[in-house]
PDB file of N, CA and C in Angstrom:
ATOM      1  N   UNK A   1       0.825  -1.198   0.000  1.00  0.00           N
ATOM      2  CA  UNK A   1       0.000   0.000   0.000  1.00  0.00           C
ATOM      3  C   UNK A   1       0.864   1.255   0.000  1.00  0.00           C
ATOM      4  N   UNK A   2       1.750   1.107   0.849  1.00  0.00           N
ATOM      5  CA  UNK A   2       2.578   2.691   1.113  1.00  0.00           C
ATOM      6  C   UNK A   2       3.539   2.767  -0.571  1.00  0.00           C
ATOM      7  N   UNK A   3       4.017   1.658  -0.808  1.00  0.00           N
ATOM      8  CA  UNK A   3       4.396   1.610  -2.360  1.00  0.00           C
ATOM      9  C   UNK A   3       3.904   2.658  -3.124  1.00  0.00           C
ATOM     10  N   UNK A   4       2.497   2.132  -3.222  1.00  0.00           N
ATOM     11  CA  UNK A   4       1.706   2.558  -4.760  1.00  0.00           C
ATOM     12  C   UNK A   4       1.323   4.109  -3.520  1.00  0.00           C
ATOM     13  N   UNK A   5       1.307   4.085  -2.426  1.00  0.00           N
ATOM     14  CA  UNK A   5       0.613   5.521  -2.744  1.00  0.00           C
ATOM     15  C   UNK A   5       2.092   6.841  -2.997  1.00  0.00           C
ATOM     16  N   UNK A   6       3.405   6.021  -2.534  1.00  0.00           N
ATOM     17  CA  UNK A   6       4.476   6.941  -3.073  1.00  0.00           C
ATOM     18  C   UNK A   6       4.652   7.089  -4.470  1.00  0.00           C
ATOM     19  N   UNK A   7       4.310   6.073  -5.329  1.00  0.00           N
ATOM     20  CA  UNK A   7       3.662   5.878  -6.996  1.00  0.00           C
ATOM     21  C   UNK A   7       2.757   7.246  -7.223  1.00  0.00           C
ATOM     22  N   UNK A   8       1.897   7.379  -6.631  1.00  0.00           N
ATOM     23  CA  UNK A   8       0.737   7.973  -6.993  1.00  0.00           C
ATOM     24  C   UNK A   8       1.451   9.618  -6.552  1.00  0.00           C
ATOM     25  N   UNK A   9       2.472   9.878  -5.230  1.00  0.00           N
ATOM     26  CA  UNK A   9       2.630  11.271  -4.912  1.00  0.00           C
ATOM     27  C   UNK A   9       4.052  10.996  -5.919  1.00  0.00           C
ATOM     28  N   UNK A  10       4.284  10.274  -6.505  1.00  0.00           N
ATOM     29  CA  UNK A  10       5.767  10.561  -7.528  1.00  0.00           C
ATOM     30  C   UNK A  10       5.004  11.432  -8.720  1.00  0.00           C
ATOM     31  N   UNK A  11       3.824  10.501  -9.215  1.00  0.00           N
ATOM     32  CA  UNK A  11       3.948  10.796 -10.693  1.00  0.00           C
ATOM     33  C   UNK A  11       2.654  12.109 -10.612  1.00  0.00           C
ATOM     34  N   UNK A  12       2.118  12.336  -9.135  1.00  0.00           N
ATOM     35  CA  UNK A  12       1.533  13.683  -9.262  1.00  0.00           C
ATOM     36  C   UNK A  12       2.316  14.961  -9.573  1.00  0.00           C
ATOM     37  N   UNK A  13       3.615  14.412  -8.920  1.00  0.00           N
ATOM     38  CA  UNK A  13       4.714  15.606  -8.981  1.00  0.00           C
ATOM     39  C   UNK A  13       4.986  16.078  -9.995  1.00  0.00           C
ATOM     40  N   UNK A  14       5.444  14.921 -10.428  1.00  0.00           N
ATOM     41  CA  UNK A  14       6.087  14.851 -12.080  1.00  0.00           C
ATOM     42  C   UNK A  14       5.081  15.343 -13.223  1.00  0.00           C
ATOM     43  N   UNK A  15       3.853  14.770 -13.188  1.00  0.00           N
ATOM     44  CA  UNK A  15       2.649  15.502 -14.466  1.00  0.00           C
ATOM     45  C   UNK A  15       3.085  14.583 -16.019  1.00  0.00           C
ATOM     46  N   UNK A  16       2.109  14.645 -16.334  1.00  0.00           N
ATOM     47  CA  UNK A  16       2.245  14.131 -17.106  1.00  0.00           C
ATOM     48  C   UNK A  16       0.981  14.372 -18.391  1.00  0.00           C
ATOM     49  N   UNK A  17       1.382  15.366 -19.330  1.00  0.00           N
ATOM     50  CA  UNK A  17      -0.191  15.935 -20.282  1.00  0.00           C
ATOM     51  C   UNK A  17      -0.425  14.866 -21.672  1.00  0.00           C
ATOM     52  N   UNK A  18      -1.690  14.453 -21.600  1.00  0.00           N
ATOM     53  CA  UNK A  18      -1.942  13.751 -22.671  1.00  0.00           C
ATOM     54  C   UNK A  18      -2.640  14.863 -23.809  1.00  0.00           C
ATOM     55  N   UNK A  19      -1.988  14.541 -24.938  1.00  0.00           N
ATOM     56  CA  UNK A  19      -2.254  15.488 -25.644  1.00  0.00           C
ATOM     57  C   UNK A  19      -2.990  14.395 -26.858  1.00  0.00           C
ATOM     58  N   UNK A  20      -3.086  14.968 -28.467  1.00  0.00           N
ATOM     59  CA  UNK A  20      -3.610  14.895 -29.703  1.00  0.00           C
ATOM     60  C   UNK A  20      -2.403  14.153 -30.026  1.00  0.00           C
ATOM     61  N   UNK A  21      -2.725  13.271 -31.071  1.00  0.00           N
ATOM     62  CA  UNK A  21      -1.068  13.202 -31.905  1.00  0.00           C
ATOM     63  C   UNK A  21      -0.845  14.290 -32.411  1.00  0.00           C
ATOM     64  N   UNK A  22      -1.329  15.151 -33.198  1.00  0.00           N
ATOM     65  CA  UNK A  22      -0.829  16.475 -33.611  1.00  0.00           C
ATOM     66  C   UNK A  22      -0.342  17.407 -32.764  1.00  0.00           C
ATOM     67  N   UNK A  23      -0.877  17.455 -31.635  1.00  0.00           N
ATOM     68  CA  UNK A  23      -0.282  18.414 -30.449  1.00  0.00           C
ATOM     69  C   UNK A  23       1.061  17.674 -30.297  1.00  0.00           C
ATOM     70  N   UNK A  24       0.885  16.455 -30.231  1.00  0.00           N
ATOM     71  CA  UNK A  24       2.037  15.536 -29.613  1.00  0.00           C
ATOM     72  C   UNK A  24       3.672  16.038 -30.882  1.00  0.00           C
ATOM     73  N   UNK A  25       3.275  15.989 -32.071  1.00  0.00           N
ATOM     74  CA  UNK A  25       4.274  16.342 -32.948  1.00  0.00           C
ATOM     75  C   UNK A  25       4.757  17.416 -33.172  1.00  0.00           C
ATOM     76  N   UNK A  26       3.761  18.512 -32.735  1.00  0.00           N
ATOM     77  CA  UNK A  26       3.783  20.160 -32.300  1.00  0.00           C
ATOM     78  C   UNK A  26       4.878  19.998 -31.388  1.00  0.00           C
ATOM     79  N   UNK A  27       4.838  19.531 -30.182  1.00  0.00           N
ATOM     80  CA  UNK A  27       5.703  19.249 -28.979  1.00  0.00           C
ATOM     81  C   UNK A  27       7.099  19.234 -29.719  1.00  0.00           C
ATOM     82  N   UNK A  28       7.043  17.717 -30.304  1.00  0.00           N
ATOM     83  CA  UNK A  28       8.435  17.132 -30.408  1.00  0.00           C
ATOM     84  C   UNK A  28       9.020  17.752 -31.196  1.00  0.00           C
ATOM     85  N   UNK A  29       8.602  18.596 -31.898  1.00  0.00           N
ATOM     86  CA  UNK A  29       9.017  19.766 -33.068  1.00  0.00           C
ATOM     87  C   UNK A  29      10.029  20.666 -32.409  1.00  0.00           C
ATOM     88  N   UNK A  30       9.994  20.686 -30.949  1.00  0.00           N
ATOM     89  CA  UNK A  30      10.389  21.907 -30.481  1.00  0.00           C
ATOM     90  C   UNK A  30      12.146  21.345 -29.893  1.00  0.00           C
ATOM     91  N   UNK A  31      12.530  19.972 -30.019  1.00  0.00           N
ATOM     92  CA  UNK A  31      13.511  19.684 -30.017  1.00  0.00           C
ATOM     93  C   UNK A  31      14.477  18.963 -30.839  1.00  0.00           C
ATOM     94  N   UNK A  32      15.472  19.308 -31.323  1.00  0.00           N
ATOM     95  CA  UNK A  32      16.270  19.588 -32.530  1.00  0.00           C
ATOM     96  C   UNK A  32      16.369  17.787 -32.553  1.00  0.00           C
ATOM     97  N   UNK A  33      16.023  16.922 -31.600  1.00  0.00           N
ATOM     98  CA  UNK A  33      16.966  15.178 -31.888  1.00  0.00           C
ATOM     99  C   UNK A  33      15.804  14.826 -30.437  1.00  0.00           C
ATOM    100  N   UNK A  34      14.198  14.608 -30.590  1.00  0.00           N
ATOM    101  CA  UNK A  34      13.456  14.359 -29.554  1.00  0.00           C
ATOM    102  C   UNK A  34      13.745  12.820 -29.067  1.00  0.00           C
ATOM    103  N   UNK A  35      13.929  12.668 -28.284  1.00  0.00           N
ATOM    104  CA  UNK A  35      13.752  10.947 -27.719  1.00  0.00           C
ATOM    105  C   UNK A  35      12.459  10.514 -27.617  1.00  0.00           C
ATOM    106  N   UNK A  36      11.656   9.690 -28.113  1.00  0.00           N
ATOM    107  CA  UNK A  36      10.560   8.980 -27.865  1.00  0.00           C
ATOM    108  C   UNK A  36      10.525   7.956 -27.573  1.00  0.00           C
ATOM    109  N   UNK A  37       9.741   7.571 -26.495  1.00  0.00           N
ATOM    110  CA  UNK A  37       9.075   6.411 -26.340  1.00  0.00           C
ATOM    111  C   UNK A  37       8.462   5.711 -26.759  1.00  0.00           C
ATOM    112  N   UNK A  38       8.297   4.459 -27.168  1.00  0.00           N
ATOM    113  CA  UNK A  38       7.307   3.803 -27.905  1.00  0.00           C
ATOM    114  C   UNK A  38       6.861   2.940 -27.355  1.00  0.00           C
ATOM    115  N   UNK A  39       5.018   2.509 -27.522  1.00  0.00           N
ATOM    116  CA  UNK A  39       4.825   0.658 -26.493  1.00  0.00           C
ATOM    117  C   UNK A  39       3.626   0.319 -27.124  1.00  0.00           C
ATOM    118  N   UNK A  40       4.013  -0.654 -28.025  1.00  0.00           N
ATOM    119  CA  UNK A  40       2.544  -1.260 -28.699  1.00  0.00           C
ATOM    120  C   UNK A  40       1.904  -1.888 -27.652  1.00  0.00           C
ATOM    121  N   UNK A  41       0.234  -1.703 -28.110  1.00  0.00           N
ATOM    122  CA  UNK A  41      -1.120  -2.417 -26.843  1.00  0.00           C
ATOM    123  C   UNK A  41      -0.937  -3.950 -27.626  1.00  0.00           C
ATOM    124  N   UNK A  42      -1.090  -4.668 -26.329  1.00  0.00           N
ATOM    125  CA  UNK A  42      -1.579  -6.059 -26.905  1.00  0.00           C
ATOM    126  C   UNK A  42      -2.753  -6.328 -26.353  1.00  0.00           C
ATOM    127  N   UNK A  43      -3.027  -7.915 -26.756  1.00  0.00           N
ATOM    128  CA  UNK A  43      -4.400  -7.765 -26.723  1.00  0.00           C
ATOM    129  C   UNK A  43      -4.321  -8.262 -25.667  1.00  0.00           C
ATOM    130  N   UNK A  44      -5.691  -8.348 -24.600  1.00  0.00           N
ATOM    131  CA  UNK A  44      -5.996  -8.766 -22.853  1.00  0.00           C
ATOM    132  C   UNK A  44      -4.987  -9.836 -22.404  1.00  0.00           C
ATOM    133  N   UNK A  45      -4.625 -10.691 -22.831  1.00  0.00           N
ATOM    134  CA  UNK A  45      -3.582 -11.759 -22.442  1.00  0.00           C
ATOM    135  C   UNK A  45      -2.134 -11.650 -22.472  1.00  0.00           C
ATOM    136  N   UNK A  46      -2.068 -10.361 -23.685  1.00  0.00           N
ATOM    137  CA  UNK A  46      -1.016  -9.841 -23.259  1.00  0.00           C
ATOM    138  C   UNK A  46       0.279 -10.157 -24.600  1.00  0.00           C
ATOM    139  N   UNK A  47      -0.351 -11.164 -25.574  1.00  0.00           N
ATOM    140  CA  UNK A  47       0.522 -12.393 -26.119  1.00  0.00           C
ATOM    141  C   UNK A  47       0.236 -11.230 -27.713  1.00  0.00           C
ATOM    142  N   UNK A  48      -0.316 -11.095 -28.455  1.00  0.00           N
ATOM    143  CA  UNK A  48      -1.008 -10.085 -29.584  1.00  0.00           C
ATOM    144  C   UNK A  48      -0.665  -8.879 -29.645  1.00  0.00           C
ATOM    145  N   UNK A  49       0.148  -8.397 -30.675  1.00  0.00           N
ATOM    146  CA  UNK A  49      -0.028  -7.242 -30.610  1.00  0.00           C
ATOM    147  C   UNK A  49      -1.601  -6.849 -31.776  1.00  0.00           C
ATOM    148  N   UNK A  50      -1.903  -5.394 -31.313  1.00  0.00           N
ATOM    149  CA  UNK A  50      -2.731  -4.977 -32.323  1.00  0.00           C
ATOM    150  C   UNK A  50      -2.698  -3.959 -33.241  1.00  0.00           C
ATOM    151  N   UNK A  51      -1.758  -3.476 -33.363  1.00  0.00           N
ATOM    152  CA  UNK A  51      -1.148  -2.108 -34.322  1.00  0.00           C
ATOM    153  C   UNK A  51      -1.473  -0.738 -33.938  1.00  0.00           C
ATOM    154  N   UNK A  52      -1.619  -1.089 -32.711  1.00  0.00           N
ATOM    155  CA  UNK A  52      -1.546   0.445 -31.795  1.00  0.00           C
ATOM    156  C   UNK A  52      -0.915   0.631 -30.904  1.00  0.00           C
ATOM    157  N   UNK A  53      -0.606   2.237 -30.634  1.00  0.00           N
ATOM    158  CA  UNK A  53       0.480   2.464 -30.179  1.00  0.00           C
ATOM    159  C   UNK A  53       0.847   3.651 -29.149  1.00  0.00           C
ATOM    160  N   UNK A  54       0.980   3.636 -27.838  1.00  0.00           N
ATOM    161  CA  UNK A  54       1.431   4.873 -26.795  1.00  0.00           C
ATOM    162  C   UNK A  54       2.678   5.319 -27.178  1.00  0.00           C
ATOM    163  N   UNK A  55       2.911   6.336 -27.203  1.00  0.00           N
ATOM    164  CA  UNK A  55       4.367   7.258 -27.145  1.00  0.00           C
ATOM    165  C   UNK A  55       4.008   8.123 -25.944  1.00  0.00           C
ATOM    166  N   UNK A  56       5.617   8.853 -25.404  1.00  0.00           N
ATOM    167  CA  UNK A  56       5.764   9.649 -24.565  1.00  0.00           C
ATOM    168  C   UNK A  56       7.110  10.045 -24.637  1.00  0.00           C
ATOM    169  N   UNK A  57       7.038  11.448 -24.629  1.00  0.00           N
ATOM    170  CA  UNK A  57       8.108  12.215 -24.740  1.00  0.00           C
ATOM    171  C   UNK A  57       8.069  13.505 -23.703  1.00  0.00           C
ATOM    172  N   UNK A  58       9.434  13.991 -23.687  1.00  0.00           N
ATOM    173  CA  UNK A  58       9.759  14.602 -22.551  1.00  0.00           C
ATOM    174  C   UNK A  58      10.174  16.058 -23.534  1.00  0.00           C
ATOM    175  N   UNK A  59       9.426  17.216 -22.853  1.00  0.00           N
ATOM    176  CA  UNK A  59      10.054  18.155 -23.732  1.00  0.00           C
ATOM    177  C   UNK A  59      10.119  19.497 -22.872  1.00  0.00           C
ATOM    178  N   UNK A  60      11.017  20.162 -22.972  1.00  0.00           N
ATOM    179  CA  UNK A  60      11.105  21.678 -21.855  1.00  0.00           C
ATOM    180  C   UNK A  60      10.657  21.233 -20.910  1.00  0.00           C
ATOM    181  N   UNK A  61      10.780  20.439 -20.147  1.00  0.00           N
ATOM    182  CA  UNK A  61      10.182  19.899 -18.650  1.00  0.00           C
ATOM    183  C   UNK A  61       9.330  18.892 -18.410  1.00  0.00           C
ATOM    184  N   UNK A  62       8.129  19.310 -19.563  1.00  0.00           N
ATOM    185  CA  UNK A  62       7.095  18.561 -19.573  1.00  0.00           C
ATOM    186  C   UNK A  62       6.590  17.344 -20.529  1.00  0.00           C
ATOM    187  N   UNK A  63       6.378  16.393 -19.708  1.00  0.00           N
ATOM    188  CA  UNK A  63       6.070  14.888 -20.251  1.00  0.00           C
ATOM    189  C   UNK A  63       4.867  14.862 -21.272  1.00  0.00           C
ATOM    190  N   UNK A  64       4.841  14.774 -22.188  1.00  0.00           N
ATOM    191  CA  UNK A  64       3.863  14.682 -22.798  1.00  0.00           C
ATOM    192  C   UNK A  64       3.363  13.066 -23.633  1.00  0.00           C
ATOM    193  N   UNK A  65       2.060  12.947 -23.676  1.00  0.00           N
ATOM    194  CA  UNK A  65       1.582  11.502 -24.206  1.00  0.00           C
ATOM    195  C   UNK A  65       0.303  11.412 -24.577  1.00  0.00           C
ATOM    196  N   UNK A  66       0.651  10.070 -25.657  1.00  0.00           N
ATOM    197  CA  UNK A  66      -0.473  10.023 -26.627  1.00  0.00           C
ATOM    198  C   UNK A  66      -1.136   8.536 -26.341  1.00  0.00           C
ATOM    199  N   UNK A  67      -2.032   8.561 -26.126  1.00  0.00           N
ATOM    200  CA  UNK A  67      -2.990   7.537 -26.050  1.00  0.00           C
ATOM    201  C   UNK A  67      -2.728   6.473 -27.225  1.00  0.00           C
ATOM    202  N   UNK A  68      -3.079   5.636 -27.545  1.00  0.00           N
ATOM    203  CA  UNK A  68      -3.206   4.280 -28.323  1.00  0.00           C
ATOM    204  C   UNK A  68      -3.656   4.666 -29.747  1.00  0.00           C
ATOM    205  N   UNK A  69      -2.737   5.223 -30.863  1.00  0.00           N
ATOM    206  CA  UNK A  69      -3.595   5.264 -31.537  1.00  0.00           C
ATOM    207  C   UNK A  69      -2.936   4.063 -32.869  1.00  0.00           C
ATOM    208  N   UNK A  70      -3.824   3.912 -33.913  1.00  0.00           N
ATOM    209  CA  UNK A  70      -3.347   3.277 -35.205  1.00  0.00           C
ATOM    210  C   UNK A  70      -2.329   2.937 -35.419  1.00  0.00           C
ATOM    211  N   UNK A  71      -1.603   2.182 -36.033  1.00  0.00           N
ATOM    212  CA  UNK A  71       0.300   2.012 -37.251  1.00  0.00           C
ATOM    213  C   UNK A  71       0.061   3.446 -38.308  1.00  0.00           C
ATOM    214  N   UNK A  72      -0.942   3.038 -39.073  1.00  0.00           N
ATOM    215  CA  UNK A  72      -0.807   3.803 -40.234  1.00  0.00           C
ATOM    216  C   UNK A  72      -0.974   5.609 -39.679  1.00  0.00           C
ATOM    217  N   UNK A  73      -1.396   5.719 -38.726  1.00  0.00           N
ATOM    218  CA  UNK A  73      -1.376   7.400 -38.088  1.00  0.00           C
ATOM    219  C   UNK A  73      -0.023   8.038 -37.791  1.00  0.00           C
ATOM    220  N   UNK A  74       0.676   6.993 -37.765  1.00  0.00           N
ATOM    221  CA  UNK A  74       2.092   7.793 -37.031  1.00  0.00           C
ATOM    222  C   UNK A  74       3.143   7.951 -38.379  1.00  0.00           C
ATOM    223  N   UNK A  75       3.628   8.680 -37.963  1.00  0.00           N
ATOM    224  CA  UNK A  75       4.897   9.461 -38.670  1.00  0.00           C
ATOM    225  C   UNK A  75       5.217  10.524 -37.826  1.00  0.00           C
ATOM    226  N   UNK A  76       6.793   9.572 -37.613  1.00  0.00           N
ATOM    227  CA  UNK A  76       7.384  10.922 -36.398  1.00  0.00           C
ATOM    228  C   UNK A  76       8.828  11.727 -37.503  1.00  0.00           C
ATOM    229  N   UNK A  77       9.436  12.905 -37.059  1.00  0.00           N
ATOM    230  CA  UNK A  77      10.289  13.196 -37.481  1.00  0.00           C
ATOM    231  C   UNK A  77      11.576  12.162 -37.670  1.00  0.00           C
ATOM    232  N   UNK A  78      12.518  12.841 -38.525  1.00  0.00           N
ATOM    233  CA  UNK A  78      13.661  11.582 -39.416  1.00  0.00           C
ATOM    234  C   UNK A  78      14.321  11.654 -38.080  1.00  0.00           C
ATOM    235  N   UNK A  79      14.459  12.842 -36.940  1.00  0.00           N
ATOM    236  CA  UNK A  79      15.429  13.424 -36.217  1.00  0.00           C
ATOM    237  C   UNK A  79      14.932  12.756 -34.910  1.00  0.00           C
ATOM    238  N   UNK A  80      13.667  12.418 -34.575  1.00  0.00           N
ATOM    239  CA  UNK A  80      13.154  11.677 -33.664  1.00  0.00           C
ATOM    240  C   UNK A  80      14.229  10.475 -33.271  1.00  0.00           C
ATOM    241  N   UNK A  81      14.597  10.237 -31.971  1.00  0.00           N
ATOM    242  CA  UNK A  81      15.411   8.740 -31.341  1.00  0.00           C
ATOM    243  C   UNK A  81      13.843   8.070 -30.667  1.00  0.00           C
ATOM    244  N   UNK A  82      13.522   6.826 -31.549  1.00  0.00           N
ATOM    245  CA  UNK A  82      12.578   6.148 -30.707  1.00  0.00           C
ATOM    246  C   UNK A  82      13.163   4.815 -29.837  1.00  0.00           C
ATOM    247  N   UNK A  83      12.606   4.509 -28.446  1.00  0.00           N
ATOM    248  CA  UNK A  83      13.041   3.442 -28.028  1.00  0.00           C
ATOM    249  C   UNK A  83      11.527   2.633 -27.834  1.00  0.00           C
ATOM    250  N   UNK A  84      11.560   1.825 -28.149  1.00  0.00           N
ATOM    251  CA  UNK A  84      10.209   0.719 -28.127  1.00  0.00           C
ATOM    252  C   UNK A  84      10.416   0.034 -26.703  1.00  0.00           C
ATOM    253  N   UNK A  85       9.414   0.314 -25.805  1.00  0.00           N
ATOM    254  CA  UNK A  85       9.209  -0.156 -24.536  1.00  0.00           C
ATOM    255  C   UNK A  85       8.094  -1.085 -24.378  1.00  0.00           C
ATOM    256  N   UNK A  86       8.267  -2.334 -23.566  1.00  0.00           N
ATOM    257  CA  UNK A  86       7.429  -3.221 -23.484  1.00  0.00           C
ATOM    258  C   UNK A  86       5.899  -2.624 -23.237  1.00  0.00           C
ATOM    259  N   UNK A  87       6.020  -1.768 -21.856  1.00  0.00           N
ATOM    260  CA  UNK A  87       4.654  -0.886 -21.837  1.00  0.00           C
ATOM    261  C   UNK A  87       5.348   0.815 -21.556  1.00  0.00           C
ATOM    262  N   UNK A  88       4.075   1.369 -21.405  1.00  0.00           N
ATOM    263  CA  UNK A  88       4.081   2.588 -20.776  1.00  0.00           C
ATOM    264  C   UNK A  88       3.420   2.745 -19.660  1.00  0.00           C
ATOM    265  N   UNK A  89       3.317   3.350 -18.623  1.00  0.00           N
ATOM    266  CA  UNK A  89       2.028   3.498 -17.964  1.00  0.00           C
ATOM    267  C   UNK A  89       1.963   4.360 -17.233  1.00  0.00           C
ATOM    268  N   UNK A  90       0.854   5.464 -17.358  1.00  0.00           N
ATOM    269  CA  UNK A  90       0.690   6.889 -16.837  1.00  0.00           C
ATOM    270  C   UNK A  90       0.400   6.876 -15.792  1.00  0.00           C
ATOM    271  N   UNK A  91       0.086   8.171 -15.005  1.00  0.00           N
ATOM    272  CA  UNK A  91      -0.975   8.341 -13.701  1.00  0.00           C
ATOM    273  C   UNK A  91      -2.216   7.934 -13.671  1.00  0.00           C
ATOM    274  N   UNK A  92      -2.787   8.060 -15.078  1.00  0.00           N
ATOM    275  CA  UNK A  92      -4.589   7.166 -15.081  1.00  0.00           C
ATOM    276  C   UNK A  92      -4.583   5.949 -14.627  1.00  0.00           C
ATOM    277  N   UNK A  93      -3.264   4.801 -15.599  1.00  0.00           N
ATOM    278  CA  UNK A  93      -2.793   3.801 -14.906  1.00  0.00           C
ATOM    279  C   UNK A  93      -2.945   3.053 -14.166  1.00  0.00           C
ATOM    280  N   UNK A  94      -2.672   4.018 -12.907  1.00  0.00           N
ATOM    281  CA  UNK A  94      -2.559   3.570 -11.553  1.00  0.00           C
ATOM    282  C   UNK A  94      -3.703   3.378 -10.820  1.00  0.00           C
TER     283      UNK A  94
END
């Protein structure tokens, strides 16, 4: 219990804004070589992927993230560093 509720006063601290994918590329625009995150959803068991996809990126301070969307929706910059992470998981999350 005391775990997850230091979980819960970490990532209040920290913030974390879910934005649009377009807001989201607005963001990453604003740094010359952005690092992204990447974490395809699978399906309930866990074993499937389904061709959707969370990112999260860190920019002037603030964390920003995109909900689950499509394969064919994304196109990030050439300058983008993506790292593909097993999951992601926000403050809703929790």
């Amino acid at each position: 219990m005391a775990a997850k509720r230091r979980r819960i006063v970490a990532s209040q601290a920290f913030g974390v804004v879910e934005v649009s994918w377009a807001e989201f590329l607005r963001a990453i625009a604003l740094e010359p070589e952005p690092l992204v995150i990447k974490s395809e959803k699978k399906t309930f068991f866990g074993s499937n992927p389904t061709g959707r996809f969370r990112y999260l990126a860190s920019v002037k301070g603030l964390v920003f993230f995109v909900d689950y969307i499509d394969s064919e929706d994304q196109t990030l910059p050439e300058s983008a560093i993506v790292i593909e992470a097993e999951t992601i998981k926000v403050p809703k999350d929790i």
